[in-house]
Protein backbone atom coordinates (compact mmCIF):
# COMPACT_ATOMS: atom_id res chain seq x y z
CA UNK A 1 0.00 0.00 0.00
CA UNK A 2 2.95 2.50 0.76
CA UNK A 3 4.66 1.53 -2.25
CA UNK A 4 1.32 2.27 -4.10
CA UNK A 5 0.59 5.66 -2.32
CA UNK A 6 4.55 6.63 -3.21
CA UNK A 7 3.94 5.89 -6.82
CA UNK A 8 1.27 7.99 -6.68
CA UNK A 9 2.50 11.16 -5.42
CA UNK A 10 5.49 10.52 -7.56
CA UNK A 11 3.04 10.48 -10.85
CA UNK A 12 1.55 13.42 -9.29
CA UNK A 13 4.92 15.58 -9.13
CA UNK A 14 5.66 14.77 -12.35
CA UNK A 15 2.62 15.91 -13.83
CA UNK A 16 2.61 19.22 -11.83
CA UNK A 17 6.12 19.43 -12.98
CA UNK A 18 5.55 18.68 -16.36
CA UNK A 19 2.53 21.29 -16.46
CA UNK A 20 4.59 23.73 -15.09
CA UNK A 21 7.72 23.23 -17.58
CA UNK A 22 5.16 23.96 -20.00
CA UNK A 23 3.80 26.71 -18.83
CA UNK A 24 6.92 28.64 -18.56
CA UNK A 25 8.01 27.73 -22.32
CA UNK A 26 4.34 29.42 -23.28
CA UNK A 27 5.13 32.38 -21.42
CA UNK A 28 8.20 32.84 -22.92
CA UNK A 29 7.25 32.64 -26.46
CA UNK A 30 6.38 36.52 -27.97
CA UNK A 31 2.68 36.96 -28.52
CA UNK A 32 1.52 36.95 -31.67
CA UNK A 33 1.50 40.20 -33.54
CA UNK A 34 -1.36 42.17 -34.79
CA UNK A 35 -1.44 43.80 -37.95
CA UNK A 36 -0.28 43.30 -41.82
CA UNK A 37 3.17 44.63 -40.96
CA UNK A 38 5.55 43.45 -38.83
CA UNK A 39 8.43 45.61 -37.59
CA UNK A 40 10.88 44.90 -34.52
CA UNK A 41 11.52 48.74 -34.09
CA UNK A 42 9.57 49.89 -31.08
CA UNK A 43 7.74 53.20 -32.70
CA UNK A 44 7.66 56.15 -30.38
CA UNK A 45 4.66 58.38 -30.21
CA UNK A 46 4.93 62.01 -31.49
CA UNK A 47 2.95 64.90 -32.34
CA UNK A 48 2.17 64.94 -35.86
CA UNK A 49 2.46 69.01 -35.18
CA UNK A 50 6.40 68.29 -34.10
CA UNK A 51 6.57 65.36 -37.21
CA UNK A 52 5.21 68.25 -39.56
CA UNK A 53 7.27 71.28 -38.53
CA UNK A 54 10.86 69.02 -38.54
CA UNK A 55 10.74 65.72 -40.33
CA UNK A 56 14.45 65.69 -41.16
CA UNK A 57 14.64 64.82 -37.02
CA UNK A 58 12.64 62.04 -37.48
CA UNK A 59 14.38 60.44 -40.62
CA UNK A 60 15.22 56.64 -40.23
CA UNK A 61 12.71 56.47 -37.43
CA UNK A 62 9.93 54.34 -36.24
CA UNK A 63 7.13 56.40 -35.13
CA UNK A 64 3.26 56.65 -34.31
CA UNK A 65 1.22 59.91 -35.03
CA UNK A 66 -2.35 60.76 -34.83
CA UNK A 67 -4.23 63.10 -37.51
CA UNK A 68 -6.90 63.66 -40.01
CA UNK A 69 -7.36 62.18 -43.49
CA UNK A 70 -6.69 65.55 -45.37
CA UNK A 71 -6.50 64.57 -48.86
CA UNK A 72 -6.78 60.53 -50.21
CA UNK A 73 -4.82 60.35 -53.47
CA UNK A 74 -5.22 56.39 -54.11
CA UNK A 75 -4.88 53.49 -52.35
CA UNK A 76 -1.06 53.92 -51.37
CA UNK A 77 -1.01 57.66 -50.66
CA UNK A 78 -3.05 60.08 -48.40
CA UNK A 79 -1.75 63.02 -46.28
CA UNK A 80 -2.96 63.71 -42.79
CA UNK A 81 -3.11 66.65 -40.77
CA UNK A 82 -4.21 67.62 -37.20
CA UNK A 83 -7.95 67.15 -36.62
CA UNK A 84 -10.03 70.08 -37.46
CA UNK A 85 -6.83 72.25 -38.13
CA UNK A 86 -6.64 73.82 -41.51
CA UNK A 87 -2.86 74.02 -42.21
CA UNK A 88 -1.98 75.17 -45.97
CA UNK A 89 1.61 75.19 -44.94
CA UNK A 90 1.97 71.97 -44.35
CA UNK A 91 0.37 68.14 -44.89
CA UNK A 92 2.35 65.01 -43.72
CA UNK A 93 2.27 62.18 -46.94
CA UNK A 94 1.65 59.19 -46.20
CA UNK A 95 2.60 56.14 -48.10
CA UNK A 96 1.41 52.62 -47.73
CA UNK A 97 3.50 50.11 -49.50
CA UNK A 98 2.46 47.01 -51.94
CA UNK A 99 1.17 44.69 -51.40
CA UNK A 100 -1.07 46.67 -48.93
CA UNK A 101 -3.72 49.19 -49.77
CA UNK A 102 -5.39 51.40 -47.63
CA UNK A 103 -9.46 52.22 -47.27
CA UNK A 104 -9.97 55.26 -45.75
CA UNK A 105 -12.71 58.14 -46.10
CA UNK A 106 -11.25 62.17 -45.93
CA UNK A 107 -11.64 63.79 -42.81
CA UNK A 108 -11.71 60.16 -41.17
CA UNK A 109 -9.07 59.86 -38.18
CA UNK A 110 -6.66 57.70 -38.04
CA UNK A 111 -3.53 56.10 -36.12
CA UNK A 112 -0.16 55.68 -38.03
CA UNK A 113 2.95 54.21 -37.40
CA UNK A 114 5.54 53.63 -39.37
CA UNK A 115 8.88 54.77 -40.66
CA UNK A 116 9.94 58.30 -41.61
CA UNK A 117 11.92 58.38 -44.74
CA UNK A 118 13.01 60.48 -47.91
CA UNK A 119 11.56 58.53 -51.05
CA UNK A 120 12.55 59.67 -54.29
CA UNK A 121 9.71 60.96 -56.40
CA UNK A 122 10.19 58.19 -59.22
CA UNK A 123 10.46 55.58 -56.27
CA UNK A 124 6.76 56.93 -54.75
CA UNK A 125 5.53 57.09 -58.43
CA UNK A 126 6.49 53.80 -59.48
CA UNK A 127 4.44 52.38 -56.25
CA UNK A 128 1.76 54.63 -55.96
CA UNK A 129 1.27 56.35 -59.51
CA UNK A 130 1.94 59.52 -61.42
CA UNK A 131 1.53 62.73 -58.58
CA UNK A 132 -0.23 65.14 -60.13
CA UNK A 133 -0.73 67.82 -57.23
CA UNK A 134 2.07 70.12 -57.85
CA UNK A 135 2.31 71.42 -54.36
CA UNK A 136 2.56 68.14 -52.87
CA UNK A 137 5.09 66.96 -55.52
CA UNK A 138 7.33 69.35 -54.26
CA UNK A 139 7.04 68.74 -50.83
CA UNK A 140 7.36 64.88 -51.24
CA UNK A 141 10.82 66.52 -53.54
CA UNK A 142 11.84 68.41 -50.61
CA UNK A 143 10.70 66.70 -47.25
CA UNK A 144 10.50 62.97 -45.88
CA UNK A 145 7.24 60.94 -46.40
CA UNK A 146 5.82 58.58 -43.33
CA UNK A 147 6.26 54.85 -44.60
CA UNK A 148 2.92 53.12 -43.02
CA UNK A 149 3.62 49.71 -41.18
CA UNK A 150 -0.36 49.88 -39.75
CA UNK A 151 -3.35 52.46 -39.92
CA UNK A 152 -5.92 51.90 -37.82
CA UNK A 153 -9.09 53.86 -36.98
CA UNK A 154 -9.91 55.48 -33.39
CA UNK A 155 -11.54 52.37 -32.57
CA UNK A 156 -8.57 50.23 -33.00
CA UNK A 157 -9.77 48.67 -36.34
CA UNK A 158 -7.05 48.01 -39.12
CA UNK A 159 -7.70 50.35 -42.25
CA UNK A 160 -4.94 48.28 -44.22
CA UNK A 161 -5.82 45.70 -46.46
CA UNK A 162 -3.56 43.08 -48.72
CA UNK A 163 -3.95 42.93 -52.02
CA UNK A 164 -5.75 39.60 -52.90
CA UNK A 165 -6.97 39.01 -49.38
């Protein structure tokens, strides 16, 4: 009977040992990631006010901005602005890289994140097509574009979509 209650607890340790084993690989596994993109630079969150006035800071960084749908120029390029703010000055691009597309109504309000970065105009053209706003050529010339990794809409809800899905 001993020998039978020893077994026992025995089987029993090793279960709560095995459970536990396994438990601690789970938890140390990364959780799965939401969203089309996947990017392992952390993206810090900035004011699309500070993003618009300097970009050149913000160059080869990951970041995450909040704004306004100003204009939607196709389903890779759209410029946002501060909600409700009418800024002729300035409109931040944004680009959304194949194989993605985005669906997005003007004035709608939107999170980005994604990487700053100076695109040539023939590189943006070839992706998104021929610009034909003059003023925002020019700026696009002059001034970095934000690369979109994810849009989402205030509720959380991805705006991106893949091409074929």
């Amino acid at each position: 009977m001993r020998k039978m209650r020893r077994h026992l607890w025995q089987s029993a340790v090793g279960f709560s040992v095995a459970c536990m084993a396994s438990a601690a690989v789970t938890a140390q596994q990364p959780a799965a990631r939401q969203g089309p993109i996947v990017s392992d630079t952390p993206a810090a969150t900035v004011k699309l006010d500070d993003l618009e006035a300097k970009p050149e800071n913000f160059v080869g960084k990951t970041v995450t901005v909040q704004g306004e749908v100003d204009k939607l120029l196709g389903p890779h390029l759209f410029t946002v602005d501060e909600r409700g703010w009418v800024d002729p000055a300035r409109e931040l691009p944004v680009s959304v890289p194949a194989p993605f597309s985005i669906t997005v109504a003007e004035k709608a309000i939107v999170r980005i994140t994604g990487t700053v970065e100076k695109v040539p105009i023939a590189k943006l053209e070839s992706e998104v097509g021929p610009l034909t706003d003059a003023k925002l050529r020019a700026e696009i010339d002059k001034q970095p574009v934000l690369v979109a990794t994810a849009v989402t809409d205030a509720a959380g809800k991805s705006l991106l979509t893949r091409k074929g899905s």
